[in-house]
PDB file of N, CA and C in Angstrom:
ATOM      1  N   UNK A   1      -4.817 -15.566  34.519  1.00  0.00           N
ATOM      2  CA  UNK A   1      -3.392 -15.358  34.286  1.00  0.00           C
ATOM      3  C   UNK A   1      -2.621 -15.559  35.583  1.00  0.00           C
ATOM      4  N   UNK A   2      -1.383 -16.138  35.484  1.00  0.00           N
ATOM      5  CA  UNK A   2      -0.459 -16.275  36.680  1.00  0.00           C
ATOM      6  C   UNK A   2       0.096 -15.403  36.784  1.00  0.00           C
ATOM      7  N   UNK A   3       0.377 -14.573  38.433  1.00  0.00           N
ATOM      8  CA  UNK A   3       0.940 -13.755  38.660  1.00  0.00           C
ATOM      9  C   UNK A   3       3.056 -13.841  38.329  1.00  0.00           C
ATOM     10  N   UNK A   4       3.547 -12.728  38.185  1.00  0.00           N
ATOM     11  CA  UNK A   4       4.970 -12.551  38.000  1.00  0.00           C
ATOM     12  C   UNK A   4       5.752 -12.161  38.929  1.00  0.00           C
ATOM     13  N   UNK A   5       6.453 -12.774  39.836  1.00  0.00           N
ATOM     14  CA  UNK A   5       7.410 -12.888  40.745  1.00  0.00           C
ATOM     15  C   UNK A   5       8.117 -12.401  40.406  1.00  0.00           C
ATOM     16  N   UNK A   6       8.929 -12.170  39.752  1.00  0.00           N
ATOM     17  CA  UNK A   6      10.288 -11.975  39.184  1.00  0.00           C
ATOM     18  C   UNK A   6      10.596 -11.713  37.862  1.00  0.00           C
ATOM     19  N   UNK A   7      10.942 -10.503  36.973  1.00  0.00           N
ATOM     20  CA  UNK A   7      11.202 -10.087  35.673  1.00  0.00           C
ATOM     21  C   UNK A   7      12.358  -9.742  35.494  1.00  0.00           C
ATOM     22  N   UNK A   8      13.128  -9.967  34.364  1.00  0.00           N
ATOM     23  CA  UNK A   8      14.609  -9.630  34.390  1.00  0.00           C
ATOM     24  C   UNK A   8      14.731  -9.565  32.568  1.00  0.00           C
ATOM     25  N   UNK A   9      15.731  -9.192  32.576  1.00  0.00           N
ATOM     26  CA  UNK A   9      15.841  -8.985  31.065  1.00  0.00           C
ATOM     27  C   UNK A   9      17.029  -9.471  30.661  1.00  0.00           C
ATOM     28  N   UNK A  10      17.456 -10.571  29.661  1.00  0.00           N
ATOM     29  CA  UNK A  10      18.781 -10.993  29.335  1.00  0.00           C
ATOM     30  C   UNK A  10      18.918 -10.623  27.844  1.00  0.00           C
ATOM     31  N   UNK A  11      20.173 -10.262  27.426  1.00  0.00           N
ATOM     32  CA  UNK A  11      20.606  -9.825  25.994  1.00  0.00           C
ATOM     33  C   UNK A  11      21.529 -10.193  25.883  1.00  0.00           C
ATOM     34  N   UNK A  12      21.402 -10.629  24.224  1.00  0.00           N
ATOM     35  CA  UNK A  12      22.847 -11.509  23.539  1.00  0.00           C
ATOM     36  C   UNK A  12      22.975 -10.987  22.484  1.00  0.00           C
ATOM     37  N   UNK A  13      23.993  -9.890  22.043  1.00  0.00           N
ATOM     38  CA  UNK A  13      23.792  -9.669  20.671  1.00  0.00           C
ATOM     39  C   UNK A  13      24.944 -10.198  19.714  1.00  0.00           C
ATOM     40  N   UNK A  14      25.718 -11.016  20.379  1.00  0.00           N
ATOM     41  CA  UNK A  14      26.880 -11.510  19.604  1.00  0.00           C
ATOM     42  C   UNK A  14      26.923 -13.039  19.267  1.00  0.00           C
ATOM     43  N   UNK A  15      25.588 -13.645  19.630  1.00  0.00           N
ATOM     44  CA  UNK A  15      25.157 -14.541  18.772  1.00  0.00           C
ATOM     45  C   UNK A  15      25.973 -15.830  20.101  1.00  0.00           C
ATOM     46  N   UNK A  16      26.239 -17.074  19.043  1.00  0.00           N
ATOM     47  CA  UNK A  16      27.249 -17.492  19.985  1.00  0.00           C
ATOM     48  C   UNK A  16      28.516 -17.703  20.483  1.00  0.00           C
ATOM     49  N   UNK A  17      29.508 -16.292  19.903  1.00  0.00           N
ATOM     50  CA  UNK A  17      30.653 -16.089  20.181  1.00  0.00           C
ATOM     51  C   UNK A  17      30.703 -14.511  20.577  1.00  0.00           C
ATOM     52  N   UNK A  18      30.044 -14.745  21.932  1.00  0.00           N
ATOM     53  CA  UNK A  18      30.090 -13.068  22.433  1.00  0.00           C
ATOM     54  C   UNK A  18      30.144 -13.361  24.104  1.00  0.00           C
ATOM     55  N   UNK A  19      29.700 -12.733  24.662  1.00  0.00           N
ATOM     56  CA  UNK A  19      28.443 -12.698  25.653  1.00  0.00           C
ATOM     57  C   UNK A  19      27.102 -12.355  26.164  1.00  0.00           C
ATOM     58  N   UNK A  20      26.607 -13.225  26.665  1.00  0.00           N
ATOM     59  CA  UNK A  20      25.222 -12.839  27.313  1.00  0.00           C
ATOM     60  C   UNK A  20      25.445 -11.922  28.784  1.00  0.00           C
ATOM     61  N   UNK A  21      24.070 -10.979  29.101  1.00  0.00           N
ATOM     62  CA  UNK A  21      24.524 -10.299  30.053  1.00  0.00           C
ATOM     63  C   UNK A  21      22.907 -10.010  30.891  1.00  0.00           C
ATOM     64  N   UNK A  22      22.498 -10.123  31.713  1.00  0.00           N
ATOM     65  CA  UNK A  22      21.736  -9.031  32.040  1.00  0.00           C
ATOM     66  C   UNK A  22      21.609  -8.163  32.433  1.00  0.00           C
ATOM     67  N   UNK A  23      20.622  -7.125  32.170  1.00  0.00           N
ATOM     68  CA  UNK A  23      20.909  -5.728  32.241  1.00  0.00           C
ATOM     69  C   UNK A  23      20.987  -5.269  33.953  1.00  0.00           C
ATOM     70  N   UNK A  24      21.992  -4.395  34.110  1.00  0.00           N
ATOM     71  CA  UNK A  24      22.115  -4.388  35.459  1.00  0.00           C
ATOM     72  C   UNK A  24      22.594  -5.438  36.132  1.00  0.00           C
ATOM     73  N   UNK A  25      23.203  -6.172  35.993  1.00  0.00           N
ATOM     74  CA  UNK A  25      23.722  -7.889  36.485  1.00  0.00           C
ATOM     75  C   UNK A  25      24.991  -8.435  35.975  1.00  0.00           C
ATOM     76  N   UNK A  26      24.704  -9.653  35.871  1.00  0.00           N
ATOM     77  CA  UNK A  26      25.989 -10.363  35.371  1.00  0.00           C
ATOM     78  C   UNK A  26      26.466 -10.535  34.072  1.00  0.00           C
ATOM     79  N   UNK A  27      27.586 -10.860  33.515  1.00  0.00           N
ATOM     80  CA  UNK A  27      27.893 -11.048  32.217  1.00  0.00           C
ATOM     81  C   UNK A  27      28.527 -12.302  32.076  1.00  0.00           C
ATOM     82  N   UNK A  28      28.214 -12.780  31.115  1.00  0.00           N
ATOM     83  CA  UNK A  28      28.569 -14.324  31.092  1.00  0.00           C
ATOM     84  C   UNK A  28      29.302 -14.537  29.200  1.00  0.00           C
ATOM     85  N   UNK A  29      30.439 -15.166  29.379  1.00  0.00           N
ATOM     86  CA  UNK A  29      31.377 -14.935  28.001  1.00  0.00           C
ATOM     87  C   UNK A  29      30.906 -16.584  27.678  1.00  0.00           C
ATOM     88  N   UNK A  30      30.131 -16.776  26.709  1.00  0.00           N
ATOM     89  CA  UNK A  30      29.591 -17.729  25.667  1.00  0.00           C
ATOM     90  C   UNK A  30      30.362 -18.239  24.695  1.00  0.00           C
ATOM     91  N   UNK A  31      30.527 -19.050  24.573  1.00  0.00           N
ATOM     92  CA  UNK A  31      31.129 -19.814  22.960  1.00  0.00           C
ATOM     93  C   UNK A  31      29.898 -20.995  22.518  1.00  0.00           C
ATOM     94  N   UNK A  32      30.576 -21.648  21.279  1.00  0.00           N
ATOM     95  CA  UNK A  32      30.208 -22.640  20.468  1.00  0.00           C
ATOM     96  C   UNK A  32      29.867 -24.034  21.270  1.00  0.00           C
ATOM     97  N   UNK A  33      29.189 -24.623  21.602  1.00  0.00           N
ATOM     98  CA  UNK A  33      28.915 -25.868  21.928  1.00  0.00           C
ATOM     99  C   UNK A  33      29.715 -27.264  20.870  1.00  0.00           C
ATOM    100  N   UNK A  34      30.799 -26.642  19.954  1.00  0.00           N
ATOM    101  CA  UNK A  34      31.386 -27.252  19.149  1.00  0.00           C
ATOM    102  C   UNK A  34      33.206 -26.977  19.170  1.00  0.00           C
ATOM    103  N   UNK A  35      33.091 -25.915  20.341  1.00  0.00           N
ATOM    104  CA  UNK A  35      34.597 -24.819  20.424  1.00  0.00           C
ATOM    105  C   UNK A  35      35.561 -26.402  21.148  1.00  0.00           C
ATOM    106  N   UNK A  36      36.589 -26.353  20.397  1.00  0.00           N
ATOM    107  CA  UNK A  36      37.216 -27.778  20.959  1.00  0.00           C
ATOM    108  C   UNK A  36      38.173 -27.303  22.086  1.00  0.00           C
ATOM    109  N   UNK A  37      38.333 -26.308  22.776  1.00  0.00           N
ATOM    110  CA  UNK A  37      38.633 -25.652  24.309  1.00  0.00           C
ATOM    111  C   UNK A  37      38.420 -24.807  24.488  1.00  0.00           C
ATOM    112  N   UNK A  38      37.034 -24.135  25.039  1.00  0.00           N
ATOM    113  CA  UNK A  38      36.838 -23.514  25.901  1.00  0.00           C
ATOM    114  C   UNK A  38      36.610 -23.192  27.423  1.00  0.00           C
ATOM    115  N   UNK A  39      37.108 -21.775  27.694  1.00  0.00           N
ATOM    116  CA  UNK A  39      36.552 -21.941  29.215  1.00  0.00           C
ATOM    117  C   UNK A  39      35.147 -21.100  29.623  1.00  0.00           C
ATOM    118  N   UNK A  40      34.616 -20.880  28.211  1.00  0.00           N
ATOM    119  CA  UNK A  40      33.106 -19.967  28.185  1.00  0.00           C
ATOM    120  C   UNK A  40      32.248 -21.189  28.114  1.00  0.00           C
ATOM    121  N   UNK A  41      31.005 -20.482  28.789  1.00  0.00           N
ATOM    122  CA  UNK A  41      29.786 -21.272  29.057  1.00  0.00           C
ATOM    123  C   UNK A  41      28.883 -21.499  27.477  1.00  0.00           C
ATOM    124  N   UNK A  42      28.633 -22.696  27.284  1.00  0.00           N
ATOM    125  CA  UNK A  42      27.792 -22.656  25.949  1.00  0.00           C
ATOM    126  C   UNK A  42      26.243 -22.747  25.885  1.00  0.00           C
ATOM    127  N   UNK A  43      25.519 -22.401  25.093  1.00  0.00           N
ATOM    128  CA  UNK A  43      24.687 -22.159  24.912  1.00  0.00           C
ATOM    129  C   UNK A  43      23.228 -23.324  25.321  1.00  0.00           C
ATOM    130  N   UNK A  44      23.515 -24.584  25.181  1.00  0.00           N
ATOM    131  CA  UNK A  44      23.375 -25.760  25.687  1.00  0.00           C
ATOM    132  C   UNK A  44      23.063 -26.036  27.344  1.00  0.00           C
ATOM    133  N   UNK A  45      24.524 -25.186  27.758  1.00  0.00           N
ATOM    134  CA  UNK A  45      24.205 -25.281  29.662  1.00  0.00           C
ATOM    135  C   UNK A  45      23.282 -24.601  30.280  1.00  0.00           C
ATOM    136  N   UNK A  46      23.067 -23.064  29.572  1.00  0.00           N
ATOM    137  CA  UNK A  46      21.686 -22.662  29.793  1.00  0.00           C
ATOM    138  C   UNK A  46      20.279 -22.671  29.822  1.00  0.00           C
ATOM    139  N   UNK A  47      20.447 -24.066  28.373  1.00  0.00           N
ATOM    140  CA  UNK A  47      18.957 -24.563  28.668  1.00  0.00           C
ATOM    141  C   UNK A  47      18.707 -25.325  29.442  1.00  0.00           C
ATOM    142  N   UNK A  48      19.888 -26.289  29.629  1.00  0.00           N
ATOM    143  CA  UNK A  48      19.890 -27.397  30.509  1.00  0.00           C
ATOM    144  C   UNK A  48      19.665 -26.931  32.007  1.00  0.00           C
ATOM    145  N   UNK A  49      20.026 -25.852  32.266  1.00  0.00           N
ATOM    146  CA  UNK A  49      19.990 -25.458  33.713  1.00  0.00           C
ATOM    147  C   UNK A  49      18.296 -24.435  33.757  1.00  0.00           C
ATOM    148  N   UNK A  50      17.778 -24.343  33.020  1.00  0.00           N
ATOM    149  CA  UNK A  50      16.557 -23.440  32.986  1.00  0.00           C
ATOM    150  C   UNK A  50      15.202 -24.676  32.674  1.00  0.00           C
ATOM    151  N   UNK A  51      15.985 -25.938  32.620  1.00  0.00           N
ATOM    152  CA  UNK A  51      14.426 -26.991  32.340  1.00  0.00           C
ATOM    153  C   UNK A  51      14.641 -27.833  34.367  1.00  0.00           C
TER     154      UNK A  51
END
């Protein structure tokens, strides 16, 4: 097994018109990857930035 550097916990309970947050940390206000103006981060940029 590979050892764990780093554990954190993220929660979304408002789906994708809420925000994501982690606990103890930051909060980040989410919309629709379909929202025709937003200035919230969508759901899309997070995977893109985590590959």
């Amino acid at each position: 097994m590979s050892k764990s550097y780093y554990q954190t916990k993220i929660v979304n309970k408002d789906g994708l018109k809420g925000k994501v947050y982690v606990v103890n940390g930051i909060s980040v206000p989410i919309d629709s990857p379909f929202a025709k103006k937003s200035d919230h981060a969508n759901p899309e940029q997070f995977l893109g930035m985590a590959l």
